[in-house]
Each structure stands twice: as structure tokens, then as C-alpha cells.
C-alpha atoms as a PDB file:
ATOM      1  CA  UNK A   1     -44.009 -33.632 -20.565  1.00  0.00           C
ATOM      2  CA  UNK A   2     -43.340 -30.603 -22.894  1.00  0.00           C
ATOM      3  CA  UNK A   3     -41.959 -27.449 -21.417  1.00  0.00           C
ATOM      4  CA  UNK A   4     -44.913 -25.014 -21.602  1.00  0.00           C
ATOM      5  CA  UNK A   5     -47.667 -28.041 -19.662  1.00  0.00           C
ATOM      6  CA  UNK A   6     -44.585 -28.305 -16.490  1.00  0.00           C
ATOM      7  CA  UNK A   7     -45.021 -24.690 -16.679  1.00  0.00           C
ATOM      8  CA  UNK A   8     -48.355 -24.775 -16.390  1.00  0.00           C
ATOM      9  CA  UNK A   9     -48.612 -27.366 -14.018  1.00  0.00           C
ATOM     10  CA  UNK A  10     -46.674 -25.708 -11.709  1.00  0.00           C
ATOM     11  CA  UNK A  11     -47.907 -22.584 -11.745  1.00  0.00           C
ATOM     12  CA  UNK A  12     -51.604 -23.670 -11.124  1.00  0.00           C
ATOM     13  CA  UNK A  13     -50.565 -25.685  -8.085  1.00  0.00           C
ATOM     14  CA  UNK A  14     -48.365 -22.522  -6.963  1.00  0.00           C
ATOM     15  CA  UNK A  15     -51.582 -20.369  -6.958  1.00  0.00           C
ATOM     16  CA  UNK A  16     -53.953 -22.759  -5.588  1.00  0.00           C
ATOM     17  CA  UNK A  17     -51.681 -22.675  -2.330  1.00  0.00           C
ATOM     18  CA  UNK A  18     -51.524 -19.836   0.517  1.00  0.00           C
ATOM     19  CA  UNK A  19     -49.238 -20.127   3.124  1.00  0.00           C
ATOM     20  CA  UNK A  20     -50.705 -19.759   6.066  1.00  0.00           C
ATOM     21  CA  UNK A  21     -48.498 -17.103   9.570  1.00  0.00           C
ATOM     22  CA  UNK A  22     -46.402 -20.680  10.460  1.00  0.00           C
ATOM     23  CA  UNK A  23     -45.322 -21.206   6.799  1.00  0.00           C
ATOM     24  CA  UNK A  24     -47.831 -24.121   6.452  1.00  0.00           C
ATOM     25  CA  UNK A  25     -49.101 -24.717   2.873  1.00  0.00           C
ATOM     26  CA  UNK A  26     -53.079 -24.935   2.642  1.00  0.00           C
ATOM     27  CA  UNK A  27     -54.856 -26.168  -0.553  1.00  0.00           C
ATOM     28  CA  UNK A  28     -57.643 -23.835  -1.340  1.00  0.00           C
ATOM     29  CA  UNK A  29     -59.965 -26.880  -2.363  1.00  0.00           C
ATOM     30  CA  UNK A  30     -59.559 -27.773   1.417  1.00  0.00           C
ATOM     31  CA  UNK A  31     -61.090 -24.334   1.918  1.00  0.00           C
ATOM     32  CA  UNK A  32     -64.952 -24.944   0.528  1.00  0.00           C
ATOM     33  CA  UNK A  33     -67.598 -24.818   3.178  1.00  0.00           C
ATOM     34  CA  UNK A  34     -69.636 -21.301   3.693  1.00  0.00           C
ATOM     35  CA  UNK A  35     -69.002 -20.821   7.477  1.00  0.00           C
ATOM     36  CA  UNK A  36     -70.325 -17.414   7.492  1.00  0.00           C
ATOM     37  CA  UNK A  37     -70.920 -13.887   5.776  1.00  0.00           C
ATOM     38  CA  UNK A  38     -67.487 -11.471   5.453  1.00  0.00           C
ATOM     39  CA  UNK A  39     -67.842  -7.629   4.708  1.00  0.00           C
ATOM     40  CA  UNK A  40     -67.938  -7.022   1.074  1.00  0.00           C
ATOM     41  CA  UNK A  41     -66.382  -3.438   1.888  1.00  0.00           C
ATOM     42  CA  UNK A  42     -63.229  -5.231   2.919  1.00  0.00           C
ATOM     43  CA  UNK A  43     -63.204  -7.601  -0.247  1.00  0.00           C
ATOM     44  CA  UNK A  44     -63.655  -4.283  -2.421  1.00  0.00           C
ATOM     45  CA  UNK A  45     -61.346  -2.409  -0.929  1.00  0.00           C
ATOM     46  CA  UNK A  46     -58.480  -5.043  -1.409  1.00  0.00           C
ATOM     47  CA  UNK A  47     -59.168  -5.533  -4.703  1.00  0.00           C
ATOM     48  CA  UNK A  48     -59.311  -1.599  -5.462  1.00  0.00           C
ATOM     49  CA  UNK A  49     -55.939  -1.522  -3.957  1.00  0.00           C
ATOM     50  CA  UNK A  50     -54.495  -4.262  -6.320  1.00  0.00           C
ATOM     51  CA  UNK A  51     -56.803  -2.334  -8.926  1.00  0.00           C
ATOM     52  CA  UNK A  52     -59.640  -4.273 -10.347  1.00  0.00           C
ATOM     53  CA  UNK A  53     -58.282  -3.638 -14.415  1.00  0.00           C
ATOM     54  CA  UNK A  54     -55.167  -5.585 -15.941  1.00  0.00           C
ATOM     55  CA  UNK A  55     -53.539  -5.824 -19.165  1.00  0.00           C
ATOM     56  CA  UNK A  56     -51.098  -8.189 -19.561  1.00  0.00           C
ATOM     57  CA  UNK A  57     -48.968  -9.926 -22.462  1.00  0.00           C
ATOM     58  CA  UNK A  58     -50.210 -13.289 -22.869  1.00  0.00           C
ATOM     59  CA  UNK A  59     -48.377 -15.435 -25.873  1.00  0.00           C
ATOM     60  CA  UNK A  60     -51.150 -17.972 -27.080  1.00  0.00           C
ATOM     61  CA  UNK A  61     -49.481 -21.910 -26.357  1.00  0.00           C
ATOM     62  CA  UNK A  62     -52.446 -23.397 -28.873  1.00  0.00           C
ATOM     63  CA  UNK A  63     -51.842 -23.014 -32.592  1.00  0.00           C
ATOM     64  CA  UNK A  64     -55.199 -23.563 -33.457  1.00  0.00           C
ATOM     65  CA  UNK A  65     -56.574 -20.824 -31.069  1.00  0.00           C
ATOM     66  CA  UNK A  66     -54.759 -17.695 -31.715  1.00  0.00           C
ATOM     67  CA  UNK A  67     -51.642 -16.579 -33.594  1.00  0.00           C
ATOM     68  CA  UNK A  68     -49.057 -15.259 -32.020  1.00  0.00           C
ATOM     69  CA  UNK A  69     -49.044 -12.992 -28.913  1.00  0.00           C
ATOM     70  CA  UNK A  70     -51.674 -10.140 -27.866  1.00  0.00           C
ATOM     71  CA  UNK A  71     -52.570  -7.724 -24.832  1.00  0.00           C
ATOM     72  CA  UNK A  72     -55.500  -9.098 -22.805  1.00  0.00           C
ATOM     73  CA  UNK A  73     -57.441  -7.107 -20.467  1.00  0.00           C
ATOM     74  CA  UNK A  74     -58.850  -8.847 -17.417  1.00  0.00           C
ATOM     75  CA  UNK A  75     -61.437  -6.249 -15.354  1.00  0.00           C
ATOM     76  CA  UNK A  76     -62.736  -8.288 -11.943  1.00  0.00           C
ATOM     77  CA  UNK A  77     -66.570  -7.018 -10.484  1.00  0.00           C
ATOM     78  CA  UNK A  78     -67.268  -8.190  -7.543  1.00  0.00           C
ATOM     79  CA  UNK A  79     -70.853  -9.142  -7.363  1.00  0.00           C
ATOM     80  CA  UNK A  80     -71.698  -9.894  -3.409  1.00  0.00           C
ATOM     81  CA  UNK A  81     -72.413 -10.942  -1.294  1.00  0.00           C
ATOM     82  CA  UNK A  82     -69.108 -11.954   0.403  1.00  0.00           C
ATOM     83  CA  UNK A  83     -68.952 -14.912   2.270  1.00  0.00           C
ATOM     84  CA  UNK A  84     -66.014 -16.387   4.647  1.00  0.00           C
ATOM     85  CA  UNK A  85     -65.378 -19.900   3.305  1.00  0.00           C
ATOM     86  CA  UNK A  86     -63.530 -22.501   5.243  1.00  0.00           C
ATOM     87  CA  UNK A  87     -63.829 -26.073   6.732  1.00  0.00           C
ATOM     88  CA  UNK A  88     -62.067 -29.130   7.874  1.00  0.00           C
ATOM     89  CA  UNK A  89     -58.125 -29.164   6.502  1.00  0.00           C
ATOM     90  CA  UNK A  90     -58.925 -25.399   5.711  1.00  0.00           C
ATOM     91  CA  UNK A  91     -55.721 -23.394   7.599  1.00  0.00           C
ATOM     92  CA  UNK A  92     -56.935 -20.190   7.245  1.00  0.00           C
ATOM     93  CA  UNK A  93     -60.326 -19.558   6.127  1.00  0.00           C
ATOM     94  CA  UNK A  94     -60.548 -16.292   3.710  1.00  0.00           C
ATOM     95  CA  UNK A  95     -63.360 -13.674   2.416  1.00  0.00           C
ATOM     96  CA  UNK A  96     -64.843 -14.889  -1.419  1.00  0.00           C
ATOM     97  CA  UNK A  97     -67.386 -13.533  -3.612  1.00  0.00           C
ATOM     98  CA  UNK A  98     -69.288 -13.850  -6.730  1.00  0.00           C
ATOM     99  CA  UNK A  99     -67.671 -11.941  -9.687  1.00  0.00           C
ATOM    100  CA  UNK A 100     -67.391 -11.034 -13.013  1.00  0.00           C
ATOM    101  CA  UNK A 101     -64.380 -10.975 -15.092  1.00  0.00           C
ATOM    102  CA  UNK A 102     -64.499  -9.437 -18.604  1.00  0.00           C
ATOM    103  CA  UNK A 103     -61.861 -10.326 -20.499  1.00  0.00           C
ATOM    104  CA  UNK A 104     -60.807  -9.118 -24.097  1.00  0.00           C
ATOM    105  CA  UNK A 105     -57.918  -9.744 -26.211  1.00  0.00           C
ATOM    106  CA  UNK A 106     -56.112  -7.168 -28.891  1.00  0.00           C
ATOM    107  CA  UNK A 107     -56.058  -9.909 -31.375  1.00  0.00           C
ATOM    108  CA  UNK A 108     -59.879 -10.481 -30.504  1.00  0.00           C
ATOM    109  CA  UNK A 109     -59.825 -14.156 -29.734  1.00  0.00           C
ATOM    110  CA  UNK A 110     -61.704 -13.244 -26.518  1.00  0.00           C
ATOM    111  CA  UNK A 111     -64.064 -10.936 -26.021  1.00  0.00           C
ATOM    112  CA  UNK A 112     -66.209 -12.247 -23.012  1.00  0.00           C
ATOM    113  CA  UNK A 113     -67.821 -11.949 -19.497  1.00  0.00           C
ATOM    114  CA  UNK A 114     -66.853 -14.991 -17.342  1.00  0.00           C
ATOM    115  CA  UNK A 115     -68.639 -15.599 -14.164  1.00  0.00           C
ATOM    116  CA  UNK A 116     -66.919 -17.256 -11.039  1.00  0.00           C
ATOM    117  CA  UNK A 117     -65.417 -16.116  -7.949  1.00  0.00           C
ATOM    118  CA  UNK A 118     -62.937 -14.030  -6.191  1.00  0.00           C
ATOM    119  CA  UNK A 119     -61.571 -14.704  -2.499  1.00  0.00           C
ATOM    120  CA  UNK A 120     -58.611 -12.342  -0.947  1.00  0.00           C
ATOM    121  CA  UNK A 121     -56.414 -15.687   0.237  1.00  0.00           C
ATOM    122  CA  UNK A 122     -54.050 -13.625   1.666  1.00  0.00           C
ATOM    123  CA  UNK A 123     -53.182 -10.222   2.634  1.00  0.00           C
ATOM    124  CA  UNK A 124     -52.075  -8.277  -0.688  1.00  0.00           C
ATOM    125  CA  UNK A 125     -52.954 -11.462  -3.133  1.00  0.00           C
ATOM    126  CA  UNK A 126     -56.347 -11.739  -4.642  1.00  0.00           C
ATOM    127  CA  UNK A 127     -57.619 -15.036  -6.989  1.00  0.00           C
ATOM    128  CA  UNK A 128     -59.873 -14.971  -9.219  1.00  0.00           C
ATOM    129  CA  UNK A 129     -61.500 -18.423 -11.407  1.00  0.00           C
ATOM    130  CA  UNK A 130     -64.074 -18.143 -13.785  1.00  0.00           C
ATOM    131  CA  UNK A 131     -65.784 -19.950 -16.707  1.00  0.00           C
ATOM    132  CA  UNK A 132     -67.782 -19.284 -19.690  1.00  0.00           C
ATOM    133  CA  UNK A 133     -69.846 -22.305 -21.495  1.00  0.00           C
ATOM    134  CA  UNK A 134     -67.482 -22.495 -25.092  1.00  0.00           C
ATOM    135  CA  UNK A 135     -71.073 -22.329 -26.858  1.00  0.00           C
ATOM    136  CA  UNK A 136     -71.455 -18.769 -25.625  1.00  0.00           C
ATOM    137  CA  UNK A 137     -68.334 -17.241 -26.164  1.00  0.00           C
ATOM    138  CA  UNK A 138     -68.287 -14.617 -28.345  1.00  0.00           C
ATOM    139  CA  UNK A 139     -65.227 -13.776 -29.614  1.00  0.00           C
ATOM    140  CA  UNK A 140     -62.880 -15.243 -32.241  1.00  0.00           C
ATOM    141  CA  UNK A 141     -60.693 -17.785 -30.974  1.00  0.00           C
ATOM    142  CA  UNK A 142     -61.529 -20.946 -32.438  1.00  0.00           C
ATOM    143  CA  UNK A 143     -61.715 -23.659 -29.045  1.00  0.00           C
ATOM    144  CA  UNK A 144     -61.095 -27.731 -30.306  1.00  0.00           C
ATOM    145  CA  UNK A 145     -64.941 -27.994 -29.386  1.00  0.00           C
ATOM    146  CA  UNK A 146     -68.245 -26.267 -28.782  1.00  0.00           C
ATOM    147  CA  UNK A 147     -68.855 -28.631 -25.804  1.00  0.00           C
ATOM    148  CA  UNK A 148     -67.120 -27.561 -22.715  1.00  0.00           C
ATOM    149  CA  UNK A 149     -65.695 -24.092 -21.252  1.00  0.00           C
ATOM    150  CA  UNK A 150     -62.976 -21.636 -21.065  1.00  0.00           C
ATOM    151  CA  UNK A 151     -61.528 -20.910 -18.152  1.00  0.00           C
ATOM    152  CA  UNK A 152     -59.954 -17.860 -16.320  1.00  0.00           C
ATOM    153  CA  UNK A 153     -57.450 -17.994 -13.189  1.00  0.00           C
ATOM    154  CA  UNK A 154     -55.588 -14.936 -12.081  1.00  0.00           C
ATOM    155  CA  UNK A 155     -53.739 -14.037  -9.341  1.00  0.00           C
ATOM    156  CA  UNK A 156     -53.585 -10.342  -8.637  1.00  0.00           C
ATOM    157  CA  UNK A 157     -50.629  -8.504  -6.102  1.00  0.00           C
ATOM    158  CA  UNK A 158     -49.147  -5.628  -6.237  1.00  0.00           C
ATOM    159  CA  UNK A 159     -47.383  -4.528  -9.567  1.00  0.00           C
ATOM    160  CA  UNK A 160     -47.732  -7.877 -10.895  1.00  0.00           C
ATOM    161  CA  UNK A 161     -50.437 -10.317 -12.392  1.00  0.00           C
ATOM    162  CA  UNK A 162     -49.735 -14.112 -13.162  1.00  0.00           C
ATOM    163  CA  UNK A 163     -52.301 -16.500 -14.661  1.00  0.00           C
ATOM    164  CA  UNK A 164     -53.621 -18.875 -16.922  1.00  0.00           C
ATOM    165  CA  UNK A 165     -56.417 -19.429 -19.602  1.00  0.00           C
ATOM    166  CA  UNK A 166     -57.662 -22.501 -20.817  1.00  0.00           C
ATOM    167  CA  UNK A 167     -60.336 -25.171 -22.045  1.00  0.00           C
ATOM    168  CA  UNK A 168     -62.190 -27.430 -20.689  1.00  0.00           C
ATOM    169  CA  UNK A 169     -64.016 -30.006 -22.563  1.00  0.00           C
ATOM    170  CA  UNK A 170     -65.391 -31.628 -19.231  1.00  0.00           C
ATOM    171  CA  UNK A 171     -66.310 -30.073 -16.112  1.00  0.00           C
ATOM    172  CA  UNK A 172     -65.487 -33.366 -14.096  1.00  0.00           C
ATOM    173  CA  UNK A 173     -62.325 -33.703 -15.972  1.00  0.00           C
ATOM    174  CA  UNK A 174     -58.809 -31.594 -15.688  1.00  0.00           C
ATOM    175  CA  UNK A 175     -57.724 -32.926 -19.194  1.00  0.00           C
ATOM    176  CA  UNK A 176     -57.797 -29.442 -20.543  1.00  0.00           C
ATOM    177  CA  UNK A 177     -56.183 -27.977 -23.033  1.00  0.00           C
ATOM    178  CA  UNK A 178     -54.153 -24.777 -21.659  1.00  0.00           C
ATOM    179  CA  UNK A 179     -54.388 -22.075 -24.324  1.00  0.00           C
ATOM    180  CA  UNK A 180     -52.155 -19.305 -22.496  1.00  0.00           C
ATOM    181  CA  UNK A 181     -49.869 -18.953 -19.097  1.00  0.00           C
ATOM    182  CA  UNK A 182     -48.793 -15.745 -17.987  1.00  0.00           C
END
């Protein structure tokens, strides 16, 4: 398995997991039955304090997309309502909300508004995942097909912003084909 996919691989399975006060590891895919509404205010707030606008390096991993490296800009909106989210094999159930993420590139590969969701899964660590039919996208980065998505997963803390962008040809399917990890 080439460097850069191990990478990859790791670090999506890193941030799909929160540790919950014993040091118990819960998958957030446990965590996906509405069990109630949450207070947007406090889901705002938190992600105010991480601050809502990032800019990170991102070095593109697929030739074919983009050349070389660029600044992205991520900017997360929080579109309510907030709901607490949960269920069986779910440690620690956690606040999540519709959002917006806009994301644009230097280079101008990407210049788009994904929609997904947001949920504070722990205290000081916000994630975000969202998706934007490849069809629609707008900006320049040339995707190995029309048919499918690009996808967006951050993880926001303090001073620091890790994450990963990538396609997918097949929403059932996690065959993608990771275009950047950061």
C-alpha cells in the first residue's frame, strides 16, 4: 500500500474516533440516531472559538487533479438546527448540525460550497464532512469522472487543522480516490 493511502487511512480512522472520560474509543458511525434537539448557541459558540475560517497548505496527492501545492480556505456555517445524535454502541452522544463549508483553493482547483454536517465530538475538537455532486463543482480541478462527489473532512482544534479531500465515484462505495491529506 503506497505511503500517502497508509497515511490516509490512518488519519481518517484517527478522526472518526473520540475518546470518550474512561479512555474508551467510540466510532462516530456508532453515533447516528437523532435522540433529541441540542442548543445551536453552544454549537456556534465552539466553533467561533476554534474560528469558523482556515487556510491551510494542502499538497495535491492526484496528478491529474492539481499541480503541485496551494493554500485552501475552508469557512464552516452552521445552518441549524442542532440536534444531539446518539444510539446503541454510541459512548458519548454529541451536538451536530447542518452546515456549509466553502472551500477555495489558490491554484483554483476548488472553488465550491459543500453541504454536510458539523458535530462538536469533543470538548475543543469540531468535525466537519461534506459533499458536493462532481457534476456541480465549479472550479478547475479536473475529477477522473463527472459521476460521483468530492468530499470534505476536517477536524478543527485549537491552533491546528488536519483533514482530507477526496472523490467519490460511488456513494455506497469507499473506493475513492484521495486527492489531498493535510
Amino acid at each position: 500500500m503506497p505511503r500517502v493511502w497508509r497515511t490516509l487511512v490512518c488519519g481518517l480512522a484517527l478522526a472518526g474516533c473520540v475518546g470518550g472520560q474512561t479512555g474508551e474509543i467510540t466510532e462516530l458511525g456508532a453515533c447516528r440516531e437523532d435522540v433529541g434537539e441540542a442548543d445551536l448557541s453552544a454549537l456556534t459558540e465552539a466553533l467561533d472559538a476554534l474560528s469558523r475560517r482556515r487556510t491551510v497548505e494542502v499538497a495535491w496527492s492526484e496528478a491529474g487533479f492539481a499541480e503541485g501545492s496551494t493554500e485552501v480556505t475552508f469557512e464552516v456555517l452552521e445552518r441549524g438546527p442542532a440536534r444531539t445524535v446518539g444510539g446503541e454502541g454510541c459512548a458519548r452522544p454529541y451536538p451536530s448540525s447542518p452546515a456549509s463549508v466553502t472551500v477555495r483553493s489558490a491554484d483554483g482547483a476548488l472553488d465550491e460550497v459543500l453541504e454536510g454536517t458539523l458535530a462538536r465530538v469533543a470538548d475543543g475538537q469540531i468535525l466537519v464532512r461534506a459533499s458536493r455532486d462532481a457534476a456541480a463543482l465549479e472550479g478547475t480541478g479536473a475529477l477522473p469522472s463527472a459521476d460521483g462527489a468530492l468530499w470534505i473532512e476536517l477536524t478543527l482544534r485549537e491552533g491546528a487543522t488536519s483533514g482530507a479531500v477526496r472523490f467519490e465515484p460511488d456513494a455506497e462505495a469507499q473506493d475513492g480516490v484521495g486527492l489531498a491529506l493535510f
